[in-house]
C-alpha atoms as a PDB file:
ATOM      1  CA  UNK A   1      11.385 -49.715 116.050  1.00  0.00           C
ATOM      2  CA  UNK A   2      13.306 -51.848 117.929  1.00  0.00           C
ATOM      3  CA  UNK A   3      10.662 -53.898 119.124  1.00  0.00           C
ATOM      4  CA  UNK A   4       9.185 -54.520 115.455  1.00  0.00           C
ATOM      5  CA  UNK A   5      11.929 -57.085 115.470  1.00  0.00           C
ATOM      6  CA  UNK A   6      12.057 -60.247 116.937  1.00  0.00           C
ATOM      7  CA  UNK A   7      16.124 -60.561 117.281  1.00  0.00           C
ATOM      8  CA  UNK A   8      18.490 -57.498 117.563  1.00  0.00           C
ATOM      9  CA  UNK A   9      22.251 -57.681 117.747  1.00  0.00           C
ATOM     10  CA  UNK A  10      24.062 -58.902 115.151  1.00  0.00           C
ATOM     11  CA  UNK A  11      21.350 -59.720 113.143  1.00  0.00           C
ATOM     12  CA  UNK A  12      20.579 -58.054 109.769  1.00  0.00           C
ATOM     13  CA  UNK A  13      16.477 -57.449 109.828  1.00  0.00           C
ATOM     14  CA  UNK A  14      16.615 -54.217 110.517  1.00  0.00           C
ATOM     15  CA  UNK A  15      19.207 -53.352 107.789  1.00  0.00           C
ATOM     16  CA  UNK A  16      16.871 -55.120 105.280  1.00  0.00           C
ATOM     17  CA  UNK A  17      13.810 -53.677 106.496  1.00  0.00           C
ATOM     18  CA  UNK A  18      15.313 -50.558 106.197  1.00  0.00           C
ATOM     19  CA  UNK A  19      16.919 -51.023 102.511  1.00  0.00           C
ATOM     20  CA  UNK A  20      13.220 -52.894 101.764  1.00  0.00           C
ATOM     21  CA  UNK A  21      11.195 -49.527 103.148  1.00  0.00           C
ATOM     22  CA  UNK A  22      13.717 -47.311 100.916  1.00  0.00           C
ATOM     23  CA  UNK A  23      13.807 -49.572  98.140  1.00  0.00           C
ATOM     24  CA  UNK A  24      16.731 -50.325  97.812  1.00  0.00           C
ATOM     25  CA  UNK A  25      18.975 -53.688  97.104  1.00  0.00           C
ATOM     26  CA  UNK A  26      21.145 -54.826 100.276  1.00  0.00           C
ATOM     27  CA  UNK A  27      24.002 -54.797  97.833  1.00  0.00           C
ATOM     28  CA  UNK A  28      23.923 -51.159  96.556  1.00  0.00           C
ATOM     29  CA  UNK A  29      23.508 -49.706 100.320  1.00  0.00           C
ATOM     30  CA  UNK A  30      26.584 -48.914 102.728  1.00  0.00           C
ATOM     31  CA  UNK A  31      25.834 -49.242 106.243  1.00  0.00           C
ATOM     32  CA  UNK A  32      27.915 -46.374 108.606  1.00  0.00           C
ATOM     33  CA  UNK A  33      28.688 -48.836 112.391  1.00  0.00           C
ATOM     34  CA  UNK A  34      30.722 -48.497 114.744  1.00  0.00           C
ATOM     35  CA  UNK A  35      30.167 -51.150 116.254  1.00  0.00           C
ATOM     36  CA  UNK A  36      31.517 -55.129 115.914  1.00  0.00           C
ATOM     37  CA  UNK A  37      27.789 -56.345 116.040  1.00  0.00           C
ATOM     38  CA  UNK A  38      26.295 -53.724 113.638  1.00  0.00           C
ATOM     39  CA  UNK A  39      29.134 -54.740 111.336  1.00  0.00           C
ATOM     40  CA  UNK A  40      28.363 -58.117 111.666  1.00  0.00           C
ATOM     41  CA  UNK A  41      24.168 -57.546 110.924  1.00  0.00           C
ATOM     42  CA  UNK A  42      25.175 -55.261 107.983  1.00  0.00           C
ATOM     43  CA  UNK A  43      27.580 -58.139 106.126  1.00  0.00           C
ATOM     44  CA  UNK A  44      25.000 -60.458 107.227  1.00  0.00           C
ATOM     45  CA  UNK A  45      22.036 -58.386 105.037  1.00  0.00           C
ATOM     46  CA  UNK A  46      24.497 -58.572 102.166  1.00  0.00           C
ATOM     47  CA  UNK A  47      25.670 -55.026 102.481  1.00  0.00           C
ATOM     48  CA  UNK A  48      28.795 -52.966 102.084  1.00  0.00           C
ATOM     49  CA  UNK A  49      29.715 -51.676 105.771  1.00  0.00           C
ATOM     50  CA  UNK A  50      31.902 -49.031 106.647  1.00  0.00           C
ATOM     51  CA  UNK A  51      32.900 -49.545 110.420  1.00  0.00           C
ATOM     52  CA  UNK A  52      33.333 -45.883 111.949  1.00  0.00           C
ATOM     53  CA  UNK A  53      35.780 -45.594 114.504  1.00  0.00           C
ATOM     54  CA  UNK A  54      34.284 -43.811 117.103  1.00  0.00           C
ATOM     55  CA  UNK A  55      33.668 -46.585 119.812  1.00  0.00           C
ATOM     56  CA  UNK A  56      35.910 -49.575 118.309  1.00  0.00           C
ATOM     57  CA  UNK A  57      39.291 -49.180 116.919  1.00  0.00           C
ATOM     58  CA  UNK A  58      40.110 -49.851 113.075  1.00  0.00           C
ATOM     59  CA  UNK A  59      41.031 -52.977 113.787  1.00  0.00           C
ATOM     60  CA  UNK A  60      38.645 -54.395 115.463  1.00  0.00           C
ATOM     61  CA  UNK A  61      35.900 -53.043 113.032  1.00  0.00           C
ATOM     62  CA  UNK A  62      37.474 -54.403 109.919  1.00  0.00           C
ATOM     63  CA  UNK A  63      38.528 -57.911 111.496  1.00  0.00           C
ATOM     64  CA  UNK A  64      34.582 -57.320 112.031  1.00  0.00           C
ATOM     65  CA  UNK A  65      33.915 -57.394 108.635  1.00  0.00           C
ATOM     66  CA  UNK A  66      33.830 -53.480 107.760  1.00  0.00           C
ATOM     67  CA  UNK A  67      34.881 -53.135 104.241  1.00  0.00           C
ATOM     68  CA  UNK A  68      36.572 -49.544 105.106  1.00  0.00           C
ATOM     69  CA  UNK A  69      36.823 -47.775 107.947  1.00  0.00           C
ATOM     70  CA  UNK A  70      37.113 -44.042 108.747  1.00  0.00           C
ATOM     71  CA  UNK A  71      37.267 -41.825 112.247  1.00  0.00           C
ATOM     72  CA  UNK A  72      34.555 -39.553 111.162  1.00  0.00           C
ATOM     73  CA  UNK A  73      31.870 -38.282 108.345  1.00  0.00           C
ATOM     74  CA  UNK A  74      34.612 -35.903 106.697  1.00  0.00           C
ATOM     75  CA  UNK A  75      36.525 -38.898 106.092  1.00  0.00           C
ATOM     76  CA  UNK A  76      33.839 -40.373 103.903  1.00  0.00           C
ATOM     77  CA  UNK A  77      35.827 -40.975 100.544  1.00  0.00           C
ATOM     78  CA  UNK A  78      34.388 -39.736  97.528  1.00  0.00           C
ATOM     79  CA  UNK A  79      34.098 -43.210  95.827  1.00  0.00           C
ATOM     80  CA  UNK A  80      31.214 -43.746  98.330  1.00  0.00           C
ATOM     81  CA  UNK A  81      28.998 -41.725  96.642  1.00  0.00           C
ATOM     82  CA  UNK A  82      29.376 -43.198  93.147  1.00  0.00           C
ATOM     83  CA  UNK A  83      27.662 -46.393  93.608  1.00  0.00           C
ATOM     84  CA  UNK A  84      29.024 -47.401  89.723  1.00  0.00           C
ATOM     85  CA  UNK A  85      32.303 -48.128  91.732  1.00  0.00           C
ATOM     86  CA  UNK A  86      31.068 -50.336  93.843  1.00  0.00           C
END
């Protein structure tokens, strides 16, 4: 997949191409990162980013960009799931 794309870090195609294949608008999708370049490619496609904490440290991921961030997947909050709160 990586190769369908001409640039790679920090660059939002394949977040679009992904949202595009599921059909769904960059601004109703969250993008999971954890890293400062996938943060940066996900605010770049126009999408809501929470930065997961698992290689960067809160800071770092939210200076980033990332709109939340959490340490892992049981930390997801519930508002995440009801895209009418977004």
């Amino acid at each position: 997949m990586k190769s369908y794309f001409r640039r790679w870090s920090g660059q939002p195609d394949l977040f679009l191409a992904a949202a595009q294949q599921l059909g769904c608008e960059p601004s109703a999708t969250l993008v999971f990162e954890d890293a400062v370049l996938g943060v940066e490619a996900g605010r770049a496609a126009g999408m809501r980013v929470c930065g997961v904490t698992t290689s960067e440290p809160s800071d770092v991921l939210l200076a980033a960009g990332a709109h939340f961030t959490i340490r892992d997947f049981t930390e997801v909050p519930a508002a995440v799931f009801d895209a009418a709160s977004w």
